[in-house]
N, C-alpha and C. Protein backbone atom coordinates (compact mmCIF):
# COMPACT_ATOMS: atom_id res chain seq x y z
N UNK A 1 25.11 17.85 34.34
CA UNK A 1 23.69 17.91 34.70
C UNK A 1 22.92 18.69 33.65
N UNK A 2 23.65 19.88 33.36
CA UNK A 2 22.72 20.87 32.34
C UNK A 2 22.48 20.39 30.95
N UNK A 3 23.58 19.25 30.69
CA UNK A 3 23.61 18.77 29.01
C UNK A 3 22.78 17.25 29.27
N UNK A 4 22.44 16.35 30.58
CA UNK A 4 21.62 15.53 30.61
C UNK A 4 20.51 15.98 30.80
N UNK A 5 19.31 17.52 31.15
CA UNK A 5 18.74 18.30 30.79
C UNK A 5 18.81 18.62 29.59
N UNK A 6 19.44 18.88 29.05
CA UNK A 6 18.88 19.32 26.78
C UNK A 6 18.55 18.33 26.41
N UNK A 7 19.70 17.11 26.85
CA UNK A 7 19.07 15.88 26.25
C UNK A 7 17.80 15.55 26.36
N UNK A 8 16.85 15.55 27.28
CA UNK A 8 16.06 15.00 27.47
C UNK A 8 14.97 16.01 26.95
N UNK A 9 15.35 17.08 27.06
CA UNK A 9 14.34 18.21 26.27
C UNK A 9 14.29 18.01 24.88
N UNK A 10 15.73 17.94 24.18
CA UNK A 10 15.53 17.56 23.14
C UNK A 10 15.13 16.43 22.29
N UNK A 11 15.07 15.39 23.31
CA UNK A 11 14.39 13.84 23.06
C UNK A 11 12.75 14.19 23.03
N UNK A 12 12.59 14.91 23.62
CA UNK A 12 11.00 15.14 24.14
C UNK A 12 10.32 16.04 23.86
N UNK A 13 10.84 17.23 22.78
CA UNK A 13 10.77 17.56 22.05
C UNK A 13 10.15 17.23 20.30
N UNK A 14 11.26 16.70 20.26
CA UNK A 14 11.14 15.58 19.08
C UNK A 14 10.19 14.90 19.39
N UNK A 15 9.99 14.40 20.09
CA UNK A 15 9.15 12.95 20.07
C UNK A 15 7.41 13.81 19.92
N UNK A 16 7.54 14.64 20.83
CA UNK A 16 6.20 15.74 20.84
C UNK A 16 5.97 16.57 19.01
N UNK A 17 6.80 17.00 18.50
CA UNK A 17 6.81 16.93 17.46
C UNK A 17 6.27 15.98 16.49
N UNK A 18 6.78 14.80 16.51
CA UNK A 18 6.44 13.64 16.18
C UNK A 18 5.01 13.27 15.70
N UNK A 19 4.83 13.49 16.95
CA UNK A 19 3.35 13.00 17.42
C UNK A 19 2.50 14.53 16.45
N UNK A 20 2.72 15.54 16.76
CA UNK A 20 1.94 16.34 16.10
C UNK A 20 1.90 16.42 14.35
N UNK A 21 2.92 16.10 13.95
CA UNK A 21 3.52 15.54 12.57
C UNK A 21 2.28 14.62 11.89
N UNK A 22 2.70 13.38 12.95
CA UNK A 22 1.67 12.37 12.44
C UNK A 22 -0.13 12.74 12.51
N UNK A 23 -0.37 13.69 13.37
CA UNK A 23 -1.83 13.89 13.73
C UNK A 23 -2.16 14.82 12.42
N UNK A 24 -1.07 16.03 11.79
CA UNK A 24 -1.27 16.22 11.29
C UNK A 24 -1.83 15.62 9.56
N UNK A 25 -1.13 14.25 9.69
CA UNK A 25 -1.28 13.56 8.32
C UNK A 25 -2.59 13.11 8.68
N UNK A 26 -3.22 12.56 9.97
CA UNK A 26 -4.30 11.98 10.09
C UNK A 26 -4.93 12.53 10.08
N UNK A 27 -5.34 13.80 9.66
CA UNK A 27 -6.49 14.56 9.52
C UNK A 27 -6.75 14.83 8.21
N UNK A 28 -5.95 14.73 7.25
CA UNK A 28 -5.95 15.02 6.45
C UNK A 28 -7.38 14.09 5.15
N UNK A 29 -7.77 12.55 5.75
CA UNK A 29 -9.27 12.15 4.60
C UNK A 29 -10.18 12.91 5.60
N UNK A 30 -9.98 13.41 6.62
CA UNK A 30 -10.91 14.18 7.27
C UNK A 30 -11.88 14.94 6.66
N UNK A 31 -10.72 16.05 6.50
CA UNK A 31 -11.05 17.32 6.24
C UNK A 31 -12.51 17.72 4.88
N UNK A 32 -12.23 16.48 3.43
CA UNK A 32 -13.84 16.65 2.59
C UNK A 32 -14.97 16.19 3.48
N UNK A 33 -15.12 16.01 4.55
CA UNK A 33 -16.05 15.35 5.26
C UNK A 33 -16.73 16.71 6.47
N UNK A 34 -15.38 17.95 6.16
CA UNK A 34 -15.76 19.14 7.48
C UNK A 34 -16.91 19.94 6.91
N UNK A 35 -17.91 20.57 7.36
CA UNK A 35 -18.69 21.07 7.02
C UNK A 35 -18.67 22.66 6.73
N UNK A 36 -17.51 22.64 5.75
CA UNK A 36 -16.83 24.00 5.19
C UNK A 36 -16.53 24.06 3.60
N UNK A 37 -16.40 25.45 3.56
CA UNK A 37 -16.65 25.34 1.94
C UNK A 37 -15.43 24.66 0.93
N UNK A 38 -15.53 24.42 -0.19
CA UNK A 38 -14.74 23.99 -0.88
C UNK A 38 -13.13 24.88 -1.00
N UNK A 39 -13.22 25.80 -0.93
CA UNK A 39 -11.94 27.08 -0.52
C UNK A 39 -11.26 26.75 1.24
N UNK A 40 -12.18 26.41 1.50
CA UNK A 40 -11.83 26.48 2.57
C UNK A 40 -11.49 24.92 3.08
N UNK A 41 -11.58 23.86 2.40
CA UNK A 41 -11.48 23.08 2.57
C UNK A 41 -9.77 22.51 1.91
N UNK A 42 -9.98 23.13 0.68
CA UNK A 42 -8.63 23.62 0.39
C UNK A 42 -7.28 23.79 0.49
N UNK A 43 -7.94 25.16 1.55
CA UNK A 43 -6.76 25.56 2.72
C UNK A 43 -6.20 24.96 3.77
N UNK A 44 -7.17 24.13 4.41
CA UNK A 44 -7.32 23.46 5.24
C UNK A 44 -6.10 22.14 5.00
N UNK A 45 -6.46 21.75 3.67
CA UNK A 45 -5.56 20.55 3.27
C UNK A 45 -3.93 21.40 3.08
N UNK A 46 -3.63 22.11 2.47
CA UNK A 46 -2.34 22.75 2.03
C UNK A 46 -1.82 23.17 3.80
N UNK A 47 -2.51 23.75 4.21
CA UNK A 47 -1.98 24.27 5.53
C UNK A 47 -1.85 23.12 6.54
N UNK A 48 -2.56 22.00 6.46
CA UNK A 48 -1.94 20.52 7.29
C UNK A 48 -0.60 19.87 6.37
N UNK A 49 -0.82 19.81 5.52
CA UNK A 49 -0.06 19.40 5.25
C UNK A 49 1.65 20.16 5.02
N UNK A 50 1.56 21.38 4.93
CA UNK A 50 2.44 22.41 5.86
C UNK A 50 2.97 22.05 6.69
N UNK A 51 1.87 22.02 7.50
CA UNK A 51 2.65 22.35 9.38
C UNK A 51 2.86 20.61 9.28
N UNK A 52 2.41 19.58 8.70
CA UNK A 52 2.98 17.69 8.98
C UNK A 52 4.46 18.23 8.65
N UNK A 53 4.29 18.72 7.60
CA UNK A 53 6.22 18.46 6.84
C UNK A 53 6.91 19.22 7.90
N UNK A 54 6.69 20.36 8.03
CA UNK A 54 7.13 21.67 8.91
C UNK A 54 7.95 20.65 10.50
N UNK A 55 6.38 20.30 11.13
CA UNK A 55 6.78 19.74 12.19
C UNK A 55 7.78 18.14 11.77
N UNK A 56 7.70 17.70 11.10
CA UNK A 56 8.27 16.41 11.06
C UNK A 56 9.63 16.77 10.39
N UNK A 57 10.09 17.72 9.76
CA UNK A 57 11.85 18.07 9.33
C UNK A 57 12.25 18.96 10.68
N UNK A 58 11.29 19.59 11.74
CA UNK A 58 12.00 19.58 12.97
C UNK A 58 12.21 18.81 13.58
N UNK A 59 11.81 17.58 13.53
CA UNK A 59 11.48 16.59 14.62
C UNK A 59 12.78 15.77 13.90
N UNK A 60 13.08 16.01 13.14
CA UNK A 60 14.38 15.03 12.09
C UNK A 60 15.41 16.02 12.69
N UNK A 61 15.56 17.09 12.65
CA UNK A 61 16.54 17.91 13.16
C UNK A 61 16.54 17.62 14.65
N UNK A 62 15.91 17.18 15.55
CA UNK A 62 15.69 17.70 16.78
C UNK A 62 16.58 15.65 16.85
N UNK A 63 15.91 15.10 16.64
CA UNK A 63 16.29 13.30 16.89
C UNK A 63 17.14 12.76 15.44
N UNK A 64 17.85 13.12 15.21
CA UNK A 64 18.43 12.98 13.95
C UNK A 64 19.10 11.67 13.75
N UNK A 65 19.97 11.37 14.88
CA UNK A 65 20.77 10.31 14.99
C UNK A 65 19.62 9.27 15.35
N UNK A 66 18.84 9.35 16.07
CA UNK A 66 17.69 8.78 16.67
C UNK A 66 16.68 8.01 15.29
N UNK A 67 16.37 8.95 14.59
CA UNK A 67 15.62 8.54 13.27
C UNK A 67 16.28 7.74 12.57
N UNK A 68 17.59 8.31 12.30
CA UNK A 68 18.61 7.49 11.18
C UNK A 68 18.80 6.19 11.61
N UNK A 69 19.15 6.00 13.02
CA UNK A 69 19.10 4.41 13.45
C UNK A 69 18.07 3.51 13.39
N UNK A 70 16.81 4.21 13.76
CA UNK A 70 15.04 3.50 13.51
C UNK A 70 15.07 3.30 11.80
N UNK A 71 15.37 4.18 10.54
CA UNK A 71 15.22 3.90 9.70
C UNK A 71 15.77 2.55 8.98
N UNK A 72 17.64 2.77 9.55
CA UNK A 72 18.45 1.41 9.13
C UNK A 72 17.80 0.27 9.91
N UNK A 73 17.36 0.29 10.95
CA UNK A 73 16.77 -0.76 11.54
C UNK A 73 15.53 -1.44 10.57
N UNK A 74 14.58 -0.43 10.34
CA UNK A 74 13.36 -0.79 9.48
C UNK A 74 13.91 -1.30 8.69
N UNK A 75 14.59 -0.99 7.82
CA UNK A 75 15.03 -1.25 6.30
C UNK A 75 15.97 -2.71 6.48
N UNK A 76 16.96 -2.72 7.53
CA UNK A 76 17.06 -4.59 7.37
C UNK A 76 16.27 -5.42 7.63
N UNK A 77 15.02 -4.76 8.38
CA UNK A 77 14.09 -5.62 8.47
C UNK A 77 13.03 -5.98 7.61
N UNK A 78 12.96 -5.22 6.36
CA UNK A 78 12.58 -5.24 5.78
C UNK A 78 13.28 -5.82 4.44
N UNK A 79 14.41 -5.74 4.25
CA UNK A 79 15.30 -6.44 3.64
C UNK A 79 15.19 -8.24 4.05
N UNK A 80 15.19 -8.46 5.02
CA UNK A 80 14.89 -10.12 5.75
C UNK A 80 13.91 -10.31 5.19
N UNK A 81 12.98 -10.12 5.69
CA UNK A 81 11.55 -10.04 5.35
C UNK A 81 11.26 -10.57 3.85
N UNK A 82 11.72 -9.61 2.76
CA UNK A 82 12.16 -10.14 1.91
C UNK A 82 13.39 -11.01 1.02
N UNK A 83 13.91 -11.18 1.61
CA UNK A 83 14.64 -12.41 1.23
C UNK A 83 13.86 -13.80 1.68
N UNK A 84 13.37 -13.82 2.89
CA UNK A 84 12.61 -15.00 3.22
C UNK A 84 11.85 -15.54 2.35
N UNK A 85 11.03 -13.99 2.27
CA UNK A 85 9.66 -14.68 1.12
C UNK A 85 10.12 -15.23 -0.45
N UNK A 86 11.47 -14.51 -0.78
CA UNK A 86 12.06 -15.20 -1.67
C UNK A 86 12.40 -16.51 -1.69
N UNK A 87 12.95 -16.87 -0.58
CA UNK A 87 13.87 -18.36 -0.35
C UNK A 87 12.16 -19.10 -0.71
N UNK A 88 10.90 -18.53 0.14
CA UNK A 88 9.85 -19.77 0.18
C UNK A 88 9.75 -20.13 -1.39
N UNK A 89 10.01 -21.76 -1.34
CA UNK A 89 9.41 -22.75 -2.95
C UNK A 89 8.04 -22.18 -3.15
N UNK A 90 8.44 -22.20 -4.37
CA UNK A 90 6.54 -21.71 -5.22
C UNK A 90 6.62 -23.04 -5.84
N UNK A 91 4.94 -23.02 -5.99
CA UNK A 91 4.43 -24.33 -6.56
C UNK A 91 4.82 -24.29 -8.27
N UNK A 92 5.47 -25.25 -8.80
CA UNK A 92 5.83 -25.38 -9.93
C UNK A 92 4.82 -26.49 -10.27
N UNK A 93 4.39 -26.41 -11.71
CA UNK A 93 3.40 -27.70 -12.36
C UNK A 93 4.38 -28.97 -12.72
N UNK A 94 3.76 -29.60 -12.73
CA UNK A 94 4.22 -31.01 -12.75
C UNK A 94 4.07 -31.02 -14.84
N UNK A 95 4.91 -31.76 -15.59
CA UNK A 95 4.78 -31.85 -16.90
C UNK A 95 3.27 -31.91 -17.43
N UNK A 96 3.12 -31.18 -18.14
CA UNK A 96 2.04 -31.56 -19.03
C UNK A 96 0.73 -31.09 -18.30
N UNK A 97 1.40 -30.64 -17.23
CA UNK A 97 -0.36 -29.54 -16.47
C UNK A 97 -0.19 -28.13 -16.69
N UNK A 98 -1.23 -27.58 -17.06
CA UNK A 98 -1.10 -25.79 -17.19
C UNK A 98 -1.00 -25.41 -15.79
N UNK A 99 -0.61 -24.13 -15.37
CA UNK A 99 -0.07 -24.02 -14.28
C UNK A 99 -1.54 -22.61 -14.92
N UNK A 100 -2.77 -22.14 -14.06
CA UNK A 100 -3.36 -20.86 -14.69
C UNK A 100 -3.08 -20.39 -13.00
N UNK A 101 -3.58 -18.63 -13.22
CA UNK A 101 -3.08 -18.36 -12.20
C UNK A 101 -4.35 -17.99 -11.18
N UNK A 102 -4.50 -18.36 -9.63
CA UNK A 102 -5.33 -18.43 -8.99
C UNK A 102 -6.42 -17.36 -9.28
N UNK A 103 -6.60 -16.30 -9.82
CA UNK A 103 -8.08 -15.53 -10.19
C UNK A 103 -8.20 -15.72 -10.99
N UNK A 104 -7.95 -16.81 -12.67
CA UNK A 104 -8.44 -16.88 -13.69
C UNK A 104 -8.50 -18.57 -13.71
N UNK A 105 -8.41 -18.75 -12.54
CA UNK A 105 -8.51 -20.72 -12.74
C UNK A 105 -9.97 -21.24 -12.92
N UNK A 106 -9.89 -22.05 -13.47
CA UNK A 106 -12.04 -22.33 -13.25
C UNK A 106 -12.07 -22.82 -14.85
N UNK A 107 -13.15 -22.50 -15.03
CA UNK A 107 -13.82 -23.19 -16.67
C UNK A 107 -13.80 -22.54 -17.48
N UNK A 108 -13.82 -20.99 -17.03
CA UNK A 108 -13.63 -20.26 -17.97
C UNK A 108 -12.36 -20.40 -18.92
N UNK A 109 -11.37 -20.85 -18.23
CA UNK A 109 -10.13 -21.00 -19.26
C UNK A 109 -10.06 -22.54 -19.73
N UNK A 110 -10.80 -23.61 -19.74
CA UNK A 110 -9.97 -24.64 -19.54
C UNK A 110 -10.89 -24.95 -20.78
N UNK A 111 -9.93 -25.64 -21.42
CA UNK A 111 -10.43 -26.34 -22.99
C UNK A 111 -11.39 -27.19 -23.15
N UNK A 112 -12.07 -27.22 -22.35
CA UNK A 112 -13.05 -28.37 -22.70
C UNK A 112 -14.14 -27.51 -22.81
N UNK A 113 -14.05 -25.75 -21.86
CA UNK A 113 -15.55 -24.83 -21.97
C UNK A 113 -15.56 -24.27 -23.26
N UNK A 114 -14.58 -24.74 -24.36
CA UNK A 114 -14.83 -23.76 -25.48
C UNK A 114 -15.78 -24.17 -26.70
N UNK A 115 -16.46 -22.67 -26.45
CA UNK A 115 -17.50 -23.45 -27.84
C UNK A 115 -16.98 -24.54 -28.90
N UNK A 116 -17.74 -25.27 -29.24
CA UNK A 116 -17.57 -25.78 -30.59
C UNK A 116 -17.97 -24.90 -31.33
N UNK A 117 -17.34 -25.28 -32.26
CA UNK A 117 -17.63 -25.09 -34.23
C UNK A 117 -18.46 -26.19 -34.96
């Protein structure tokens, strides 16, 4: 009973951590916008960004096994992800057509807009 109690403290913990971690990063384009001085604005940034890291390497200590599995998870999924977009066919030109690439296509490149001599 007492160790399905830590568990859950320590799940909830972490996760509360977490959350303060991330709030801390989100404040952070805030802060040139607070109506405080440049020193103090400063501080403001170094000391969030402090307590983000601070709280978020507890929150790694606190859910450790927990993170490490969410990360391998992300990362094959992100691995798929890209391989797919690999497998998709790209448009190849057919002989004897320039292939230009979609933001420089138009007249500007094409031989017929070039001055004469």
């Amino acid at each position: 009973m007492r160790a399905a109690w830590l568990s859950v403290a320590r799940k909830t913990t972490g996760y509360v951590l977490f959350v303060l971690s991330c709030l801390g990063w989100a404040v952070l384009p805030f802060i040139p916008f607070f109506p405080i001085s440049t020193a103090a604005k400063a501080a403001w940034v170094a000391g969030s960004l402090i307590f983000a890291e601070v709280t978020w390497w507890l929150m790694v200590l606190l859910l450790g096994k927990e993170v490490i599995d969410y990360c391998r998870r992300a990362w094959r999924l992100l691995q798929a992800a890209w391989a797919r977009r690999r497998r998709q066919p790209c448009a190849v030109p057919e002989a004897g057509e320039v292939a230009w690439p979609a933001a420089s296509a138009g007249a500007a490149h094409s031989a017929d807009s070039q001055p004469q001599a």
